[in-house]
C-alpha atoms as a PDB file:
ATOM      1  CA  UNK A   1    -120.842 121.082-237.158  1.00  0.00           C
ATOM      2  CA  UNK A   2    -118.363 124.292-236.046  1.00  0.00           C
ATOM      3  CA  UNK A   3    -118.956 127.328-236.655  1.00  0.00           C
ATOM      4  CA  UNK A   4    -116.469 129.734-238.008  1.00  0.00           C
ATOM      5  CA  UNK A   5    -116.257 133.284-239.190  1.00  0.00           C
ATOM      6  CA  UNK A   6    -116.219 133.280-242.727  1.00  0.00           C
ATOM      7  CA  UNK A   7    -115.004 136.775-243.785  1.00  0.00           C
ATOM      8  CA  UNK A   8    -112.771 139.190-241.975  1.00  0.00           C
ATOM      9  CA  UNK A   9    -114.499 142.107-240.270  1.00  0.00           C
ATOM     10  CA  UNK A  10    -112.233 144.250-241.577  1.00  0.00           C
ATOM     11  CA  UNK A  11    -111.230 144.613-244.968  1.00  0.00           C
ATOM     12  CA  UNK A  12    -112.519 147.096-247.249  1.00  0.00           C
ATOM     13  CA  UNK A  13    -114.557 145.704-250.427  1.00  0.00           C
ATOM     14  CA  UNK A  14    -113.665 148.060-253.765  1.00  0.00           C
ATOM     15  CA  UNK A  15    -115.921 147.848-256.854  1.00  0.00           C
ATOM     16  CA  UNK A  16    -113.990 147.239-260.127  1.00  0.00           C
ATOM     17  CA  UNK A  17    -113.471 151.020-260.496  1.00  0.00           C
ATOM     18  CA  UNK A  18    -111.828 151.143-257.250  1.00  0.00           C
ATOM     19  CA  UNK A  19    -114.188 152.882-255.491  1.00  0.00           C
ATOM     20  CA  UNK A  20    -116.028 151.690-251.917  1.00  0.00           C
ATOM     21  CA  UNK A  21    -118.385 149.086-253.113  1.00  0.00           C
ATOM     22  CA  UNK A  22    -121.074 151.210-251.470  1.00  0.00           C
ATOM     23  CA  UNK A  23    -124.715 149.400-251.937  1.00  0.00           C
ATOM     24  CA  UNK A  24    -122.924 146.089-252.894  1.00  0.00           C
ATOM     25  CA  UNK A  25    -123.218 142.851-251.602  1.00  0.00           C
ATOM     26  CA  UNK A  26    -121.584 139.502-250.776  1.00  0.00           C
ATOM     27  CA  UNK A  27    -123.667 136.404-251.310  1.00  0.00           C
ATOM     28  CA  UNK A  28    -123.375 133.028-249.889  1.00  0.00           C
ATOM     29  CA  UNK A  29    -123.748 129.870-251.837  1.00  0.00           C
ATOM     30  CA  UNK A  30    -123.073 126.153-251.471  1.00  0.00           C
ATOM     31  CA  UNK A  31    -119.736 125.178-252.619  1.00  0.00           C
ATOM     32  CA  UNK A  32    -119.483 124.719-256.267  1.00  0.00           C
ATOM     33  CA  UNK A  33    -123.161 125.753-256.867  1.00  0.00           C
ATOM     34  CA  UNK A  34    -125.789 128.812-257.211  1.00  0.00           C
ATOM     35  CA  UNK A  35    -127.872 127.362-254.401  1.00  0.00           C
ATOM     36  CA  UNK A  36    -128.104 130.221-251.468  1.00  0.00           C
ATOM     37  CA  UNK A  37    -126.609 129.485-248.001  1.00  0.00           C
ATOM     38  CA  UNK A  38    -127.602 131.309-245.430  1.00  0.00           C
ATOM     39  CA  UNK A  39    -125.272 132.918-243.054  1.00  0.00           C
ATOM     40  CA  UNK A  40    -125.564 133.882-239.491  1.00  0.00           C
ATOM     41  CA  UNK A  41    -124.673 136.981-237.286  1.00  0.00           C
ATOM     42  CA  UNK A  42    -123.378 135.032-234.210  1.00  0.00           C
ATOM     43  CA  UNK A  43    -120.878 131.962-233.679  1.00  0.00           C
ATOM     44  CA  UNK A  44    -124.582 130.253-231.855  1.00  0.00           C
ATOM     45  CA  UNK A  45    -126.326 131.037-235.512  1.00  0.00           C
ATOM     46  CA  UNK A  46    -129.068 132.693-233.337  1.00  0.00           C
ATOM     47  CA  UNK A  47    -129.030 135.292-236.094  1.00  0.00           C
ATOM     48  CA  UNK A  48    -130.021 134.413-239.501  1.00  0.00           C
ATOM     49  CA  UNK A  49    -128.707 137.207-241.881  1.00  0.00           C
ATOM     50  CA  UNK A  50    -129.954 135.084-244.932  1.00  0.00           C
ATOM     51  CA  UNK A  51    -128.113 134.276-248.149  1.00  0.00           C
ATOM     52  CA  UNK A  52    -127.037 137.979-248.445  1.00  0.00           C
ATOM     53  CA  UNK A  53    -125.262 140.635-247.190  1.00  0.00           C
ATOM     54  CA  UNK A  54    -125.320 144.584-247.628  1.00  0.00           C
ATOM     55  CA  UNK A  55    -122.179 146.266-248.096  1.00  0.00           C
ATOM     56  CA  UNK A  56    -122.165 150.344-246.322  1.00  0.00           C
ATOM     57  CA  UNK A  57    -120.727 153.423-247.154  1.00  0.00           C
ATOM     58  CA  UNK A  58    -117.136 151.748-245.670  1.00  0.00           C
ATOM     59  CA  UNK A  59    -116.856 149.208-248.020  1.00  0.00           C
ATOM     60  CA  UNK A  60    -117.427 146.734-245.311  1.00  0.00           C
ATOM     61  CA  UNK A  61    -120.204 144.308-244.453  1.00  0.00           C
ATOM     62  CA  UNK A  62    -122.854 145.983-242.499  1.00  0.00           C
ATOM     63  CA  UNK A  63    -122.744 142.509-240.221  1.00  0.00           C
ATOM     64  CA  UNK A  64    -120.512 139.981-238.905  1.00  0.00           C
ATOM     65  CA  UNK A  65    -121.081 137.047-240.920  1.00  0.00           C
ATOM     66  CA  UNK A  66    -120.943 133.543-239.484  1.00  0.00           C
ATOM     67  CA  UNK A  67    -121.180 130.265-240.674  1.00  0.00           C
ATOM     68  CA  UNK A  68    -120.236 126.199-241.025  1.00  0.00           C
ATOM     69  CA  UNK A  69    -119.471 123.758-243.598  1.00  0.00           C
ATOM     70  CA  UNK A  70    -118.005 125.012-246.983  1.00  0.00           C
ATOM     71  CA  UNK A  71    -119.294 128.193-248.842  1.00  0.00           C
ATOM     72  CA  UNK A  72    -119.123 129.489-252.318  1.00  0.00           C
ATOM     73  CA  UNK A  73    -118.790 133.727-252.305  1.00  0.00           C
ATOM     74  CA  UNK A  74    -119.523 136.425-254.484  1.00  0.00           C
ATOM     75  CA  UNK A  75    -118.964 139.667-254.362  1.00  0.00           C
ATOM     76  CA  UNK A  76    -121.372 142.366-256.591  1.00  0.00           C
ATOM     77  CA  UNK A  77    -121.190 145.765-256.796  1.00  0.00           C
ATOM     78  CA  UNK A  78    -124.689 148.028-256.553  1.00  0.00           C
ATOM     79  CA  UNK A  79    -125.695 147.600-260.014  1.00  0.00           C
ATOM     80  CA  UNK A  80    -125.150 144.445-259.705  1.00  0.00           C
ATOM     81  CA  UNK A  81    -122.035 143.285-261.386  1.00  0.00           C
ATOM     82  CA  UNK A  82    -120.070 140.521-259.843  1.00  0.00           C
ATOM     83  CA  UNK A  83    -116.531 142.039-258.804  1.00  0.00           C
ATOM     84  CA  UNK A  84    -115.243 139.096-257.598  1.00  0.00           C
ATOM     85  CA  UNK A  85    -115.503 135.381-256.079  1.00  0.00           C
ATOM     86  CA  UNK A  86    -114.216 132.358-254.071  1.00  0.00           C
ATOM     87  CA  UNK A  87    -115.076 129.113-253.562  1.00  0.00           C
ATOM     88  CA  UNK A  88    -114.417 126.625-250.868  1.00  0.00           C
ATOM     89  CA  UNK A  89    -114.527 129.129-248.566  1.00  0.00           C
ATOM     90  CA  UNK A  90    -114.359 127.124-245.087  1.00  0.00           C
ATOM     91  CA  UNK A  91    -112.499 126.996-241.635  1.00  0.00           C
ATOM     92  CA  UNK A  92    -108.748 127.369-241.739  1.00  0.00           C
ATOM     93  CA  UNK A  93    -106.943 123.620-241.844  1.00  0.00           C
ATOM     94  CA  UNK A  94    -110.852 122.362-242.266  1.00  0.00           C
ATOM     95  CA  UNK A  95    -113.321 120.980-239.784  1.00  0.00           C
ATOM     96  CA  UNK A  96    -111.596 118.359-238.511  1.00  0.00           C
ATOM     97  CA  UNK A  97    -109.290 121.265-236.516  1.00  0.00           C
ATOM     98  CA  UNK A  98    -112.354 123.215-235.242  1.00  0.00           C
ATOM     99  CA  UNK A  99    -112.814 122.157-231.336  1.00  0.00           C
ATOM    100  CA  UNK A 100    -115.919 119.860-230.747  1.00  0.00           C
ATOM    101  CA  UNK A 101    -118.555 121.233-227.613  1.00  0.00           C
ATOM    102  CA  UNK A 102    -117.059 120.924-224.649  1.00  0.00           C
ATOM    103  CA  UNK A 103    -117.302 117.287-222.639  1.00  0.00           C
ATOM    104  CA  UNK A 104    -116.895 116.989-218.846  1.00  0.00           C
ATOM    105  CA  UNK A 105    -114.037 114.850-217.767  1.00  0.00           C
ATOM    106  CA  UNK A 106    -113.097 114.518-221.125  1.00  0.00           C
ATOM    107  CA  UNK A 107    -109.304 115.570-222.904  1.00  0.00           C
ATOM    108  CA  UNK A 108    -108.629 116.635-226.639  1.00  0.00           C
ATOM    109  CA  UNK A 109    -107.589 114.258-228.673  1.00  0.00           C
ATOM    110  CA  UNK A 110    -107.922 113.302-232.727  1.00  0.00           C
ATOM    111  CA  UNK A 111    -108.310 110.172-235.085  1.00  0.00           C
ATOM    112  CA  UNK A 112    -105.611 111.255-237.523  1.00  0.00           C
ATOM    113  CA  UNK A 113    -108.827 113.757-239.601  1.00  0.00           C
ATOM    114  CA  UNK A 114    -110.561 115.371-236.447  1.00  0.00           C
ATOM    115  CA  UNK A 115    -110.589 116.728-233.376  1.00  0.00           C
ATOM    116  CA  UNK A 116    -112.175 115.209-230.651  1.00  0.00           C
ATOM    117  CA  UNK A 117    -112.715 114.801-227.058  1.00  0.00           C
ATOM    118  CA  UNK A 118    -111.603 111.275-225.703  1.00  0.00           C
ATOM    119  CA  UNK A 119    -111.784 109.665-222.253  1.00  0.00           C
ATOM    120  CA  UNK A 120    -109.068 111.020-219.766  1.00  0.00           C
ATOM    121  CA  UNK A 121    -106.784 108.186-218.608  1.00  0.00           C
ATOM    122  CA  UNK A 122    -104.808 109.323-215.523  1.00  0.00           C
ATOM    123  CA  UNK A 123    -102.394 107.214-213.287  1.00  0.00           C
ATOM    124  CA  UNK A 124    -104.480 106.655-209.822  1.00  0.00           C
ATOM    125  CA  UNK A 125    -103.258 108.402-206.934  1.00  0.00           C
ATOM    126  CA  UNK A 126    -100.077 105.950-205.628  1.00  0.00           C
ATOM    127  CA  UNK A 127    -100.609 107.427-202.162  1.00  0.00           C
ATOM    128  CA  UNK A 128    -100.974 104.027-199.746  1.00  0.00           C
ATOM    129  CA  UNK A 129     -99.527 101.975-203.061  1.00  0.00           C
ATOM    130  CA  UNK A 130     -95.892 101.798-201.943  1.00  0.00           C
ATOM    131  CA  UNK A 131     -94.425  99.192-203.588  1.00  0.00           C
ATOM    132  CA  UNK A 132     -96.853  98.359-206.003  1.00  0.00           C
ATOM    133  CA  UNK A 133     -96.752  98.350-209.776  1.00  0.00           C
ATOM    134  CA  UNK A 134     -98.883 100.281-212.229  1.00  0.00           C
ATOM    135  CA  UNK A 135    -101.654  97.814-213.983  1.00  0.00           C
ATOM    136  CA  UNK A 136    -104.853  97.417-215.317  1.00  0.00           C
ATOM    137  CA  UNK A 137    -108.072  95.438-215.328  1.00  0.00           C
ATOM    138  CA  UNK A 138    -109.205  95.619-218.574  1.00  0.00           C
ATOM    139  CA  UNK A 139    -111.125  99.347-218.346  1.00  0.00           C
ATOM    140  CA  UNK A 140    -109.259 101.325-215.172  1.00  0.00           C
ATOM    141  CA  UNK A 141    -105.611 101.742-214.886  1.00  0.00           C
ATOM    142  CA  UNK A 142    -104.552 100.164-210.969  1.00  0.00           C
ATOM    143  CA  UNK A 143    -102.147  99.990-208.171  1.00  0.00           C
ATOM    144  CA  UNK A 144    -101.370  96.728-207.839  1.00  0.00           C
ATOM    145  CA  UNK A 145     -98.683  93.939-206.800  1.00  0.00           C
ATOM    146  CA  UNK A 146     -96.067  93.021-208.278  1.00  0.00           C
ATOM    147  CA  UNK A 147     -96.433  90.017-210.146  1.00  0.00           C
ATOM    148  CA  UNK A 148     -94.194  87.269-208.405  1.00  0.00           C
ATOM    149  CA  UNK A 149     -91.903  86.011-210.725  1.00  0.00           C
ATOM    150  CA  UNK A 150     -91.981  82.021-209.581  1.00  0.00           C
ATOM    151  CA  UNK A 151     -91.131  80.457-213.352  1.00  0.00           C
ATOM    152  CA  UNK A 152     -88.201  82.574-213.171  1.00  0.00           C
ATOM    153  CA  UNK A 153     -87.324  82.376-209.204  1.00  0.00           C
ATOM    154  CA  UNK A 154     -83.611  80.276-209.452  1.00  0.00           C
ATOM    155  CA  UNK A 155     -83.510  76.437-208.056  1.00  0.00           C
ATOM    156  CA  UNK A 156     -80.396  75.941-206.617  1.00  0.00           C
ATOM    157  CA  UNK A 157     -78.828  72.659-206.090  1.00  0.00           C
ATOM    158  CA  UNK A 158     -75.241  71.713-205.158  1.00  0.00           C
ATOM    159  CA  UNK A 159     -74.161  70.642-208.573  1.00  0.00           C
ATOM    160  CA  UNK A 160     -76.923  73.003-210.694  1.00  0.00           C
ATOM    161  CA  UNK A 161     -78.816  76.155-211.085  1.00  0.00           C
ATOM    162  CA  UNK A 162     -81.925  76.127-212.610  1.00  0.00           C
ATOM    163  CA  UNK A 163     -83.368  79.481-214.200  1.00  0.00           C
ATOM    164  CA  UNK A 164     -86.798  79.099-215.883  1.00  0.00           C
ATOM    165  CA  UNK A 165     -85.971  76.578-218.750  1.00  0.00           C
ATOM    166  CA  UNK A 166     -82.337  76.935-218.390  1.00  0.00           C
ATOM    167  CA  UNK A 167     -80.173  74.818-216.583  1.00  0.00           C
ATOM    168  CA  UNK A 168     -76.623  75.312-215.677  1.00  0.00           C
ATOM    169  CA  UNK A 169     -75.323  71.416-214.249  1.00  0.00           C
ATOM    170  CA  UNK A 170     -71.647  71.220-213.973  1.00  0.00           C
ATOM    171  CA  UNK A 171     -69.293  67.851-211.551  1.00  0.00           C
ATOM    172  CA  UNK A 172     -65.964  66.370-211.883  1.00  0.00           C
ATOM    173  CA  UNK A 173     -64.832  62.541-212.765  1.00  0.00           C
ATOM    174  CA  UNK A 174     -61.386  61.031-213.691  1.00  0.00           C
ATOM    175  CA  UNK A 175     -60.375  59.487-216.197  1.00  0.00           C
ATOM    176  CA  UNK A 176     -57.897  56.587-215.306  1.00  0.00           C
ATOM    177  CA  UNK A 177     -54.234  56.055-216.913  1.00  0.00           C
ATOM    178  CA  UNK A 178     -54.397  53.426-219.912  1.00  0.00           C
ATOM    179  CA  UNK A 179     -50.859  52.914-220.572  1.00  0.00           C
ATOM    180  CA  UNK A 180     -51.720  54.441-223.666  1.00  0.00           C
ATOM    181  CA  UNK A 181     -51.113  57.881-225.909  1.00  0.00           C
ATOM    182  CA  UNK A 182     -55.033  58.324-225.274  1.00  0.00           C
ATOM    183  CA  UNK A 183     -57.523  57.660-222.780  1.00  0.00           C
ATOM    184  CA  UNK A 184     -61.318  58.785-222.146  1.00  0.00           C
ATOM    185  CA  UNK A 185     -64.217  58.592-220.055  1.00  0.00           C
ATOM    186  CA  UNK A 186     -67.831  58.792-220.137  1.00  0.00           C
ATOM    187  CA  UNK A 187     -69.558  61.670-217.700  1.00  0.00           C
ATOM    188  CA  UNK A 188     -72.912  61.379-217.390  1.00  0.00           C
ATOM    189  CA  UNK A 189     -75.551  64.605-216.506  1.00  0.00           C
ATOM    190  CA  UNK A 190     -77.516  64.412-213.010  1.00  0.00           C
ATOM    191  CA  UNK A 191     -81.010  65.703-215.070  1.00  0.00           C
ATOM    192  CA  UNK A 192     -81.132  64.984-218.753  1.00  0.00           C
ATOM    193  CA  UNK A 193     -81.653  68.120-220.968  1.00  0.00           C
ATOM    194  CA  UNK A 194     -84.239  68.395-223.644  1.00  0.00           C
ATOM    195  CA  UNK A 195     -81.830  70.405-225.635  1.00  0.00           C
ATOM    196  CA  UNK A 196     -77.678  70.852-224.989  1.00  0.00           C
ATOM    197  CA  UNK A 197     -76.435  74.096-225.687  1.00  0.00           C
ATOM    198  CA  UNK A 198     -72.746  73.903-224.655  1.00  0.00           C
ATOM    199  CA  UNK A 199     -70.466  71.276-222.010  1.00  0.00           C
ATOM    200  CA  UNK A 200     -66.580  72.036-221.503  1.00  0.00           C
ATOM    201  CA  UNK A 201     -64.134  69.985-219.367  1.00  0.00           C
ATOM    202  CA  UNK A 202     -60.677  71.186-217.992  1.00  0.00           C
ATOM    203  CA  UNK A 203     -58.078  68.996-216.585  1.00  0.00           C
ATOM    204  CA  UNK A 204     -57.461  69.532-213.059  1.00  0.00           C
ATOM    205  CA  UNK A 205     -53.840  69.986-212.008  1.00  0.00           C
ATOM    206  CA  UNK A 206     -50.914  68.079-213.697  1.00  0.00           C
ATOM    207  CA  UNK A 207     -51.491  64.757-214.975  1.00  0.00           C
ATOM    208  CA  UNK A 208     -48.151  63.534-216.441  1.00  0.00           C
ATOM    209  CA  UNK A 209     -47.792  60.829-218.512  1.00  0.00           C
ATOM    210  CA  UNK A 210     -44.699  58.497-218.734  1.00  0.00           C
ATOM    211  CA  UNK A 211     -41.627  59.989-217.156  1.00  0.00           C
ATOM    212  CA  UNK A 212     -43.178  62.826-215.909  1.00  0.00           C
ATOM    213  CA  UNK A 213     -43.028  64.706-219.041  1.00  0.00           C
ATOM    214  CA  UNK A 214     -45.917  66.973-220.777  1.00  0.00           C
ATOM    215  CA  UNK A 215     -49.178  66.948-219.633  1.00  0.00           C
ATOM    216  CA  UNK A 216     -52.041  65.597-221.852  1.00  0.00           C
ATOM    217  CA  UNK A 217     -54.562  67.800-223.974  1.00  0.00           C
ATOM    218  CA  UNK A 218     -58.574  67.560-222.990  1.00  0.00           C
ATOM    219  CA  UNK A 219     -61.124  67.661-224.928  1.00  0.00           C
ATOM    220  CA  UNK A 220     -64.583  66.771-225.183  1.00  0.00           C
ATOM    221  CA  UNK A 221     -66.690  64.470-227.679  1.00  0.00           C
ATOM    222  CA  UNK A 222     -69.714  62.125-228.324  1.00  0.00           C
ATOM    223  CA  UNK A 223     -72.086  64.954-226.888  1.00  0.00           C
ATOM    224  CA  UNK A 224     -75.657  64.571-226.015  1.00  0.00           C
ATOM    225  CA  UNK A 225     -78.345  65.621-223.868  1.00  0.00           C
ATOM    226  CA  UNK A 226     -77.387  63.307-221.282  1.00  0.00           C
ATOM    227  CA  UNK A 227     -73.641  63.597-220.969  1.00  0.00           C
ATOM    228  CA  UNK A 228     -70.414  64.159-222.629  1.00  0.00           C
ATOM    229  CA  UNK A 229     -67.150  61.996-223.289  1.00  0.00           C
ATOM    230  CA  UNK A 230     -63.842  63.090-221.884  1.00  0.00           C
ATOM    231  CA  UNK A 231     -60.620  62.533-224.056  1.00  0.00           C
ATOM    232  CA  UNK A 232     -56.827  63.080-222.843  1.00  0.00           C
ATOM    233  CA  UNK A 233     -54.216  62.765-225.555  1.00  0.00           C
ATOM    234  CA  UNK A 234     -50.610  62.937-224.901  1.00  0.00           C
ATOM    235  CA  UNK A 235     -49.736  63.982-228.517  1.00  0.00           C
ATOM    236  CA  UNK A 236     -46.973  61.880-228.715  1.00  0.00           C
ATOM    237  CA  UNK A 237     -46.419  57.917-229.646  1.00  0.00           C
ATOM    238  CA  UNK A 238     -43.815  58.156-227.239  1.00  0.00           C
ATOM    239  CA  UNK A 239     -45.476  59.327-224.081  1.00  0.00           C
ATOM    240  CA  UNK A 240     -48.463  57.370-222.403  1.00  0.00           C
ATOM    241  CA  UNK A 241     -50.737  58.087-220.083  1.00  0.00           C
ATOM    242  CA  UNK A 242     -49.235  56.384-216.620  1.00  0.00           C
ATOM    243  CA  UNK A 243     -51.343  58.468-213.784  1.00  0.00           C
ATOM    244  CA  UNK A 244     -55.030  59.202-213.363  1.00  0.00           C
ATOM    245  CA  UNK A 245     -56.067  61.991-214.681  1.00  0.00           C
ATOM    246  CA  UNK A 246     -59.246  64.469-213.015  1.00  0.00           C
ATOM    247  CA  UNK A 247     -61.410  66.858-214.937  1.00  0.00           C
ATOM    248  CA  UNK A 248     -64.190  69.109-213.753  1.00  0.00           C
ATOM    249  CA  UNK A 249     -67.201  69.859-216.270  1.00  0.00           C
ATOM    250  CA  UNK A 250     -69.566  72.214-217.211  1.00  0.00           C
ATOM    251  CA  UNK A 251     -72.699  72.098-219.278  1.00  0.00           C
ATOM    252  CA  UNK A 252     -75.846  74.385-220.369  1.00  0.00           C
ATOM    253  CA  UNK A 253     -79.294  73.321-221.852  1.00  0.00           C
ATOM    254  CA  UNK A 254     -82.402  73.932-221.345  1.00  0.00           C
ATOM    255  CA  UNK A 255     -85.240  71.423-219.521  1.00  0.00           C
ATOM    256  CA  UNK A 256     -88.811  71.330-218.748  1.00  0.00           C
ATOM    257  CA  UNK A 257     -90.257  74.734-216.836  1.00  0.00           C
END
């Protein structure tokens, strides 16, 4: 347990008349008791000055007082009569703020109550690490390489990317004049998604229908994780659709890692 210095060396003790409390005394208890504590006359408590201390002709204690833990303290006056007391008397902000014996290779620290002196974890020297990343193997802290990133690493093909468990897939088709107001056509996806997120299709160029007027409005249906529908609709009973119409589309889901 720390030591601490329990009294001031300096103040002047006064008996309840005011006067130096010449021939007084202080004396040490345990907290909240009348049981005598001994104090000591060096931070190492190499010196036992007993439960009691003399105070001289200056009104001050004839010895530096040391000790540890918590201290009950009285203060009498020559004949005797108490003058004054305190309890509690311990190290400022408690033990848990006194600093612990000195460890080698060892940094200050706390648990949240006390000081203490913890393991020192410094980064390694990165000299001859270029290029590697900071890591660990379960105890030390390492230079090490980078971890290589292969689940993530993009597969490219000429219709898709694939990043990890996402897949962009995208193509083109045509859907062929009907003599209709409407027409459609089923796309289909090169690798089937476990889940579809989104799929778009945009006419490509002008597609008229009869007489050359207007060109028809896209849009996609009957989505799933295999492909998509394509609908064209002229918007009007009066116009059908007389010329093939192409489309490019796009889609994003996610597949198997």
């Amino acid at each position: 347990m720390p030591t601490f210095r329990i009294l001031d060396q300096f103040p002047v003790y006064l008996n309840l008349s005011g006067q130096l409390a010449d021939g007084g005394s202080l004396k040490f208890y345990d907290s909240g008791t009348t049981t005598p504590r001994d104090v000591y006359g060096d931070p190492d408590k190499t010196v036992n000055n007993g439960s009691s201390v003399l105070i001289g002709s200056d009104g001050r204690p004839v010895v530096d007082i040391w000790g540890d833990g918590s201290y009950r303290v009285r203060l009498y006056d020559v004949d005797a009569t108490l003058i004054d007391e305190a309890d509690n008397v311990e190290i400022q902000g408690g033990g848990g703020t006194a600093i612990p014996a000195l460890e080698t290779g060892k940094v200050l620290s706390n648990d949240g109550a006390v000081l203490q002196w913890v393991d020192t974890r410094e980064v390694p020297d990165p000299t001859g690490s270029s290029g590697k990343v900071l890591g660990n193997d379960g105890e030390n802290l390492i230079w090490q390489a980078p971890p290589t990133p292969s689940s993530f690493a993009p597969v490219i093909t000429p219709n898709s990317i694939k990043l990890g468990t996402i897949m962009l897939q995208w193509g083109s088709d045509t859907i062929a004049p009907t003599g209709a107001n409407t027409a459609n056509k089923a796309f289909s996806f090169a690798t089937t998604f476990t889940a579809l997120y989104h799929v778009e299709a945009t006419l490509n160029g002008s597609s008229g229908t009869s007489g050359g007027i207007g060109i028809p409005v896209l849009s996609v249906g009957a989505r799933s994780i295999a492909g998509a529908t394509a609908f064209i609709d002229s918007n009007n009973d009066a116009f059908t659709i007389i010329n093939s119409s192409p489309f490019t589309w796009f889609a994003v889901g996610s597949v198997p890692a």
